[in-house]
C-alpha atoms as a PDB file:
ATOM      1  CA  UNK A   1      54.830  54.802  95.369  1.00  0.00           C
ATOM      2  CA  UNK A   2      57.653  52.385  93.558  1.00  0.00           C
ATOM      3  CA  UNK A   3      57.618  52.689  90.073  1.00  0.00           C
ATOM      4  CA  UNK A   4      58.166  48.993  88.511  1.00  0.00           C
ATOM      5  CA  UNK A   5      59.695  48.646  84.935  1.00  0.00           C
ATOM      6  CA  UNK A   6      58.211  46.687  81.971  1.00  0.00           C
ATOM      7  CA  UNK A   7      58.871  43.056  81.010  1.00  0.00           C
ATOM      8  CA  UNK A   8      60.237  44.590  78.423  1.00  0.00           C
ATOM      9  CA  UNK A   9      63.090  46.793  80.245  1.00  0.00           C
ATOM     10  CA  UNK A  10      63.575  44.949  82.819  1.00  0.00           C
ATOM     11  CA  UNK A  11      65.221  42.115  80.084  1.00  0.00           C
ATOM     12  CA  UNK A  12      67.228  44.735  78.652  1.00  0.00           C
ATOM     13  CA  UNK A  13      68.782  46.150  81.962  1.00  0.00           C
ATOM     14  CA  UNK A  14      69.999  42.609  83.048  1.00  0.00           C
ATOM     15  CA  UNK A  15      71.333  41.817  79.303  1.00  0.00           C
ATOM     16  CA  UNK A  16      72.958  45.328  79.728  1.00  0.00           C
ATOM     17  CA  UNK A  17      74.425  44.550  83.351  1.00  0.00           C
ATOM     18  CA  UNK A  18      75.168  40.789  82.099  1.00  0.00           C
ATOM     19  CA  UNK A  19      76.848  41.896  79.205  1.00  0.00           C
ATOM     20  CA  UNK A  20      79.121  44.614  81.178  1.00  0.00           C
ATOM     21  CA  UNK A  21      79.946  42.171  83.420  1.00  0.00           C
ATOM     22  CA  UNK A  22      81.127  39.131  81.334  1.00  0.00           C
ATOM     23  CA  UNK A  23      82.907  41.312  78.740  1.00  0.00           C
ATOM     24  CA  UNK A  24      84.911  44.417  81.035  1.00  0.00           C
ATOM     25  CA  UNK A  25      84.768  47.857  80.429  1.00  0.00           C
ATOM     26  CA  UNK A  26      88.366  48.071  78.483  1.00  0.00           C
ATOM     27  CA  UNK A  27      88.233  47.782  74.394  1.00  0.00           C
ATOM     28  CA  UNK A  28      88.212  44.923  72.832  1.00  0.00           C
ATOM     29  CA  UNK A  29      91.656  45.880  71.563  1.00  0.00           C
ATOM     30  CA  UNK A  30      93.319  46.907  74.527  1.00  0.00           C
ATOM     31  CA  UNK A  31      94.778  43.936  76.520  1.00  0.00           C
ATOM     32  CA  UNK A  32      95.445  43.765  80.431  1.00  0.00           C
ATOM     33  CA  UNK A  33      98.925  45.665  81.027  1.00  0.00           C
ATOM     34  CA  UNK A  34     100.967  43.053  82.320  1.00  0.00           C
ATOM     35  CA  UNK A  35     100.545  40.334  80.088  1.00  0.00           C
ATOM     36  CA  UNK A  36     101.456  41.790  77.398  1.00  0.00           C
ATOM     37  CA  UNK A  37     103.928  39.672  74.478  1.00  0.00           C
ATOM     38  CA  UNK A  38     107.669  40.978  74.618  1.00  0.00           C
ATOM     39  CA  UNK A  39     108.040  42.633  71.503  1.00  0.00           C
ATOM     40  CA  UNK A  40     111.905  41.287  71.452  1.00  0.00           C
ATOM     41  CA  UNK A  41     113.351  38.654  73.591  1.00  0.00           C
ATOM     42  CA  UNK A  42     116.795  39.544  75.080  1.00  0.00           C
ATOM     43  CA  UNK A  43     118.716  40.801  77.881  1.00  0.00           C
ATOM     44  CA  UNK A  44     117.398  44.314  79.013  1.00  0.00           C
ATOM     45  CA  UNK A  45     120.733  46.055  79.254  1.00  0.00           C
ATOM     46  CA  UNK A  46     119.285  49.471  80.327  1.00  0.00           C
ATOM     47  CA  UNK A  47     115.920  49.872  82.403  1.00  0.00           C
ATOM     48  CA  UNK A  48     113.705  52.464  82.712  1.00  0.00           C
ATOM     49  CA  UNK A  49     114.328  55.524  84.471  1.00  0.00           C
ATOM     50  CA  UNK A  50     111.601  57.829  85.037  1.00  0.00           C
ATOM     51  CA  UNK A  51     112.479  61.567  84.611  1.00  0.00           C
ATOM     52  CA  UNK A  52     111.784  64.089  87.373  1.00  0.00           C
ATOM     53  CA  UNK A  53     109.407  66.538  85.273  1.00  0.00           C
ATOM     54  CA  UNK A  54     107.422  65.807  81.864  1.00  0.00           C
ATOM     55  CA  UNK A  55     110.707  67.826  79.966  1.00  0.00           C
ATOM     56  CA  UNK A  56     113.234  66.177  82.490  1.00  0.00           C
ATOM     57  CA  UNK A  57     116.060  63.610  82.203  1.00  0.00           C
ATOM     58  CA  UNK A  58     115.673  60.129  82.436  1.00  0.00           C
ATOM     59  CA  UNK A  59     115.391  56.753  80.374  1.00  0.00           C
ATOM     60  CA  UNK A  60     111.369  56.513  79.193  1.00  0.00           C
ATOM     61  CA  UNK A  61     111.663  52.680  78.107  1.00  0.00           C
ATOM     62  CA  UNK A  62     114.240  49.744  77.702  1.00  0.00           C
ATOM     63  CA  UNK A  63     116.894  48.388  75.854  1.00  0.00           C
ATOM     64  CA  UNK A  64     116.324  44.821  75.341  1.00  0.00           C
ATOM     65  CA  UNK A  65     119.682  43.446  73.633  1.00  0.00           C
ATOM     66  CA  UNK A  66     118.831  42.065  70.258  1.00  0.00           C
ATOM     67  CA  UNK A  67     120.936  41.056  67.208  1.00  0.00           C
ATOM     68  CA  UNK A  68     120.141  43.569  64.363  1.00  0.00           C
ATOM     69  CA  UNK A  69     116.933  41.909  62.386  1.00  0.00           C
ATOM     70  CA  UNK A  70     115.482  40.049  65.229  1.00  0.00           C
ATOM     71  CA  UNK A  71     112.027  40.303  64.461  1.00  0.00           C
ATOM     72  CA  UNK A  72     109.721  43.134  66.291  1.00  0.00           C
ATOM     73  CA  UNK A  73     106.187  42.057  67.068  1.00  0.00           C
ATOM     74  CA  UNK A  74     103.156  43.829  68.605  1.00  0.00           C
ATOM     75  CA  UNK A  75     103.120  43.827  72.443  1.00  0.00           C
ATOM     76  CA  UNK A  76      98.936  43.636  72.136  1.00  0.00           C
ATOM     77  CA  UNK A  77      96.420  43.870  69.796  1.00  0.00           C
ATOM     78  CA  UNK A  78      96.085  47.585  68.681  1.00  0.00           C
ATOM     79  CA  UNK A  79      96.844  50.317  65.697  1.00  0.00           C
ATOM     80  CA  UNK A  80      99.672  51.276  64.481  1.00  0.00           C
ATOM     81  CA  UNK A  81      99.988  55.466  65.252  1.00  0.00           C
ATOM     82  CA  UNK A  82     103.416  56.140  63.850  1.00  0.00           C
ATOM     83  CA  UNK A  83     105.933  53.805  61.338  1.00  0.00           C
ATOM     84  CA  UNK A  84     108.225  56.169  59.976  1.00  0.00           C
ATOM     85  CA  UNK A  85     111.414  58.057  60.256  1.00  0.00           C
ATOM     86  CA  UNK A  86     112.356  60.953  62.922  1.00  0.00           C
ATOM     87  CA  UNK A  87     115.768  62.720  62.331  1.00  0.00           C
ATOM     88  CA  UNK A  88     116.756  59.822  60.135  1.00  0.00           C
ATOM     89  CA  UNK A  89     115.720  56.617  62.687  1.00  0.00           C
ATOM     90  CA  UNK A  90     112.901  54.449  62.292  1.00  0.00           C
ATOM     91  CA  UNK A  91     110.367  54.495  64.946  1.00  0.00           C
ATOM     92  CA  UNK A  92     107.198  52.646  65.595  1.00  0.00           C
ATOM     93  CA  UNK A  93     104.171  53.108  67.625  1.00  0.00           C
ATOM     94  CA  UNK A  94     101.473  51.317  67.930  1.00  0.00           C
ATOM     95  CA  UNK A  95      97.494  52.482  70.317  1.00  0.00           C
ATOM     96  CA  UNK A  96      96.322  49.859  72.352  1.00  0.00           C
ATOM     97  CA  UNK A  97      92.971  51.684  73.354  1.00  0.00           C
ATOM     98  CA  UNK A  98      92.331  52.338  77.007  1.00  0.00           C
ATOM     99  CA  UNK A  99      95.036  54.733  76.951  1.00  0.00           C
ATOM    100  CA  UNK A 100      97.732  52.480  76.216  1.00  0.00           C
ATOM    101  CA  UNK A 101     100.782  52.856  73.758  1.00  0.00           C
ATOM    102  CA  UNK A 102     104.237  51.113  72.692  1.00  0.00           C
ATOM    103  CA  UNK A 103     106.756  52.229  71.265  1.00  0.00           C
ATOM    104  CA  UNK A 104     110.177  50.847  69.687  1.00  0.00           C
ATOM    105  CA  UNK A 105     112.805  52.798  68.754  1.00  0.00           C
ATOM    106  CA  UNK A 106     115.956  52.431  66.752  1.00  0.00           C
ATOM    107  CA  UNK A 107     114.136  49.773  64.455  1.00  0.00           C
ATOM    108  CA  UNK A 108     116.345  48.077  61.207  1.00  0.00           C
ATOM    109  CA  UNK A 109     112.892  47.833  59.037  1.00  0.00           C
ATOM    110  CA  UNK A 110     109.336  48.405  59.272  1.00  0.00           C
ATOM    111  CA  UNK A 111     106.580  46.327  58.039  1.00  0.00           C
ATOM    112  CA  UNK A 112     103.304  48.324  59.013  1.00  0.00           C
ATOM    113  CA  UNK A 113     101.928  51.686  57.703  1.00  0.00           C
ATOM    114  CA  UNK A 114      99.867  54.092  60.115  1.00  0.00           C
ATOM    115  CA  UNK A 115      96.489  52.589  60.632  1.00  0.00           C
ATOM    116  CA  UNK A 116      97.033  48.769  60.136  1.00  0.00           C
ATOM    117  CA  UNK A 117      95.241  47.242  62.662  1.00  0.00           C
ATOM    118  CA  UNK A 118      97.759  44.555  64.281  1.00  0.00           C
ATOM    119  CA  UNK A 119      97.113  41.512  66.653  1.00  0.00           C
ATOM    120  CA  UNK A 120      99.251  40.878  69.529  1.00  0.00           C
ATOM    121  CA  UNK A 121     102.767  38.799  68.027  1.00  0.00           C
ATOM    122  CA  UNK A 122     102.339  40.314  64.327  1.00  0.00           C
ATOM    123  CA  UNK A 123     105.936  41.307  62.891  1.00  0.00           C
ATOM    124  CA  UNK A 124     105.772  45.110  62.848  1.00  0.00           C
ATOM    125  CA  UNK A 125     109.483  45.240  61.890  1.00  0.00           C
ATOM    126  CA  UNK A 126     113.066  44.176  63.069  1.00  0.00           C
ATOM    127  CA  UNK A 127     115.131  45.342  64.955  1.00  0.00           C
ATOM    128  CA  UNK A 128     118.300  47.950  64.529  1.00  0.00           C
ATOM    129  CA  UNK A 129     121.237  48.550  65.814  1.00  0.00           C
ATOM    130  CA  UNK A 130     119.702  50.632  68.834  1.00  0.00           C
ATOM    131  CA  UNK A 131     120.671  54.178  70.568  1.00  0.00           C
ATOM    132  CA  UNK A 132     123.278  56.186  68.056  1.00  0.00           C
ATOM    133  CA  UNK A 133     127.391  55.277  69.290  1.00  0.00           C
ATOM    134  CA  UNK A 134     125.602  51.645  71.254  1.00  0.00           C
ATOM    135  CA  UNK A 135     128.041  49.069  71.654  1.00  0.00           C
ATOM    136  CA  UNK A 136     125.454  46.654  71.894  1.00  0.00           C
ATOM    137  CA  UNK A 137     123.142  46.051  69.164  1.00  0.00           C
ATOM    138  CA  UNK A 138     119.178  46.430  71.151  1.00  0.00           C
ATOM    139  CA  UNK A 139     115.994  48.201  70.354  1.00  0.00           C
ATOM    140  CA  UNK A 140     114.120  50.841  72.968  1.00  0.00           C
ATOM    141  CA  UNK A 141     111.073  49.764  73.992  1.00  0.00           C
ATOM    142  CA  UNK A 142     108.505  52.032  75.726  1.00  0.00           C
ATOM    143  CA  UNK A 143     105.233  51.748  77.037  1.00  0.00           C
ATOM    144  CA  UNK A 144     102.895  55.263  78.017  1.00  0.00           C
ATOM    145  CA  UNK A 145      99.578  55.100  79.830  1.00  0.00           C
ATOM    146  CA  UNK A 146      97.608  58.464  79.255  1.00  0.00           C
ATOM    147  CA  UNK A 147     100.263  59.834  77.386  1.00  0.00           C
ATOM    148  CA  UNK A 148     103.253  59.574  80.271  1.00  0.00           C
ATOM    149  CA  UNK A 149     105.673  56.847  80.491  1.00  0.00           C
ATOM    150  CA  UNK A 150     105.556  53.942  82.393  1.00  0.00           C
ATOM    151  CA  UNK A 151     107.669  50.974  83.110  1.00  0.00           C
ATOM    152  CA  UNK A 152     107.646  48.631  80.622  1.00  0.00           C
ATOM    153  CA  UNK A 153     108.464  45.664  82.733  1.00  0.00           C
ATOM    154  CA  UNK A 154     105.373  46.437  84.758  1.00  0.00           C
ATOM    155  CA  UNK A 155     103.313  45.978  81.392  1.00  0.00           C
ATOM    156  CA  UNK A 156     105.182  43.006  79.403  1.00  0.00           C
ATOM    157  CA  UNK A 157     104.440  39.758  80.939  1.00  0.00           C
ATOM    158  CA  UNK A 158     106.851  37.129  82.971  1.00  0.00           C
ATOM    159  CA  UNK A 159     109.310  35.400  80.414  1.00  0.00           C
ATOM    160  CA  UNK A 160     109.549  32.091  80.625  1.00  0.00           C
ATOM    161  CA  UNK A 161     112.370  30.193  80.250  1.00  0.00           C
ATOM    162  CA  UNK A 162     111.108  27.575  78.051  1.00  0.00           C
ATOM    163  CA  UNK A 163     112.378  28.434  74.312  1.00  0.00           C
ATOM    164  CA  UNK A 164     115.232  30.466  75.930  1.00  0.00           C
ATOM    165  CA  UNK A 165     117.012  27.552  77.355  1.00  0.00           C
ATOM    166  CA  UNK A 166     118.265  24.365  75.069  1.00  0.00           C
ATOM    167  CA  UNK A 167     119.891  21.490  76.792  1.00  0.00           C
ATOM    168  CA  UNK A 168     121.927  19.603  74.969  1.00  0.00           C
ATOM    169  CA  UNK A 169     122.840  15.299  75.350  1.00  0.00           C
ATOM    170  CA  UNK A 170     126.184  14.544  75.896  1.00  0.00           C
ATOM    171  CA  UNK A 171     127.948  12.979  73.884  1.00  0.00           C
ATOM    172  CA  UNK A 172     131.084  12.395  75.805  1.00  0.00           C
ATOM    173  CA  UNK A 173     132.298  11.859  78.863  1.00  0.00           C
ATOM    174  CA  UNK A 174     133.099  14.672  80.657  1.00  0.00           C
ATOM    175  CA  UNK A 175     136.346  16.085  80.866  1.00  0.00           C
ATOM    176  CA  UNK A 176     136.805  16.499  84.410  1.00  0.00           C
ATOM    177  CA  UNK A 177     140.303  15.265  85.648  1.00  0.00           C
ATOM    178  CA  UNK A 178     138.883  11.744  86.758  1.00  0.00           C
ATOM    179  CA  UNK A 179     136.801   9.221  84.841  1.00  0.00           C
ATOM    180  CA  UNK A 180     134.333   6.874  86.415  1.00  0.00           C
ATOM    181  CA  UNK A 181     136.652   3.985  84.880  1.00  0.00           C
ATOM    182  CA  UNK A 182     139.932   5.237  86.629  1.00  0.00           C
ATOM    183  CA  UNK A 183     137.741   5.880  89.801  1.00  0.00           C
ATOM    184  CA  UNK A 184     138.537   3.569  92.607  1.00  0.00           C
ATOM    185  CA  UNK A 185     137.071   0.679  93.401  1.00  0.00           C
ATOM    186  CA  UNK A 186     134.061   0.630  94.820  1.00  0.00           C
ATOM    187  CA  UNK A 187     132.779   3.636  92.957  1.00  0.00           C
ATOM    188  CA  UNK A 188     130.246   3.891  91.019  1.00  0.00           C
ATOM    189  CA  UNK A 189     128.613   6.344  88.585  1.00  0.00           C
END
């Protein structure tokens, strides 16, 4: 004998399913790791390297070369877990739901408090001067998933050039040991 559902729960199962469907599984809070904004723009002068064992050696994040007070935003939408200091450094971290969390280290300045809810590019701080004796000014970044480290670069999305690079017009001829008007004959620019 099949059992048939009512009118009634039938409509809810397939707003249920629909709903499921259109809107994902994840939090509302947590966005897809890979696109996420780059907290700091920069050069990453160290990258991750993942330690053997949970206590191991290793690099858990990156250095992204910043001048000190280049502003720190929020990688994704999330909560801020930690904005304080540890052994006399600023640190920030910030839950993304889903299991997701960033991290920056070595900040200048914080401008969030534990449990501000931030949106993805909202200034959390700026940055520092980075890792204690650095010779170049950067912040650590770090990313976990379930509480271990990943890659960051496998979670911030592609930079694009656009912003980065700024051409400029000339305004001169250039200086290059023969101009067009002492060029032969015949040539032409």
């Amino acid at each position: 004998m099949t059992r048939r559902l009512s009118p009634i729960a039938s409509g809810v199962a397939t707003i249920l399913i629909v709903a499921v469907s259109v809107l994902g599984a994840r939090p509302a809070d947590a966005s897809v790791p890979g696109d996420w904004t780059w907290p700091v723009v920069g050069a990453v002068i160290r990258p991750f390297d993942a330690p053997d064992s949970p206590f191991g050696s290793g690099h858990r994040g990156i250095d992204v070369a910043a001048a000190p007070g280049t502003a720190l935003v929020a990688p994704s939408p999330g909560t801020v877990k930690f904005s304080g200091l540890i052994a006399g450094q600023l640190f920030i971290s910030v839950s993304h739901g889903g299991g997701w969390e960033s991290t920056a280290s070595w900040v200048g300045a914080t401008s969030v408090r534990v449990g501000d809810v931030v949106f993805e590019g909202q200034p959390l701080g700026v940055t520092g001067i980075g890792h204690p004796g650095a010779t170049i000014p950067h912040v650590h970044l770090g990313v976990k998933h379930a509480g271990a480290y990943v890659d960051p670069l496998t979670v911030f999305g592609r930079l694009s050039l656009e912003g980065l690079v700024h051409l400029a017009p000339i305004t001169q001829e250039p200086q290059l040991g023969v101009r067009f008007s002492d060029a032969p004959v015949g040539w032409s620019a």
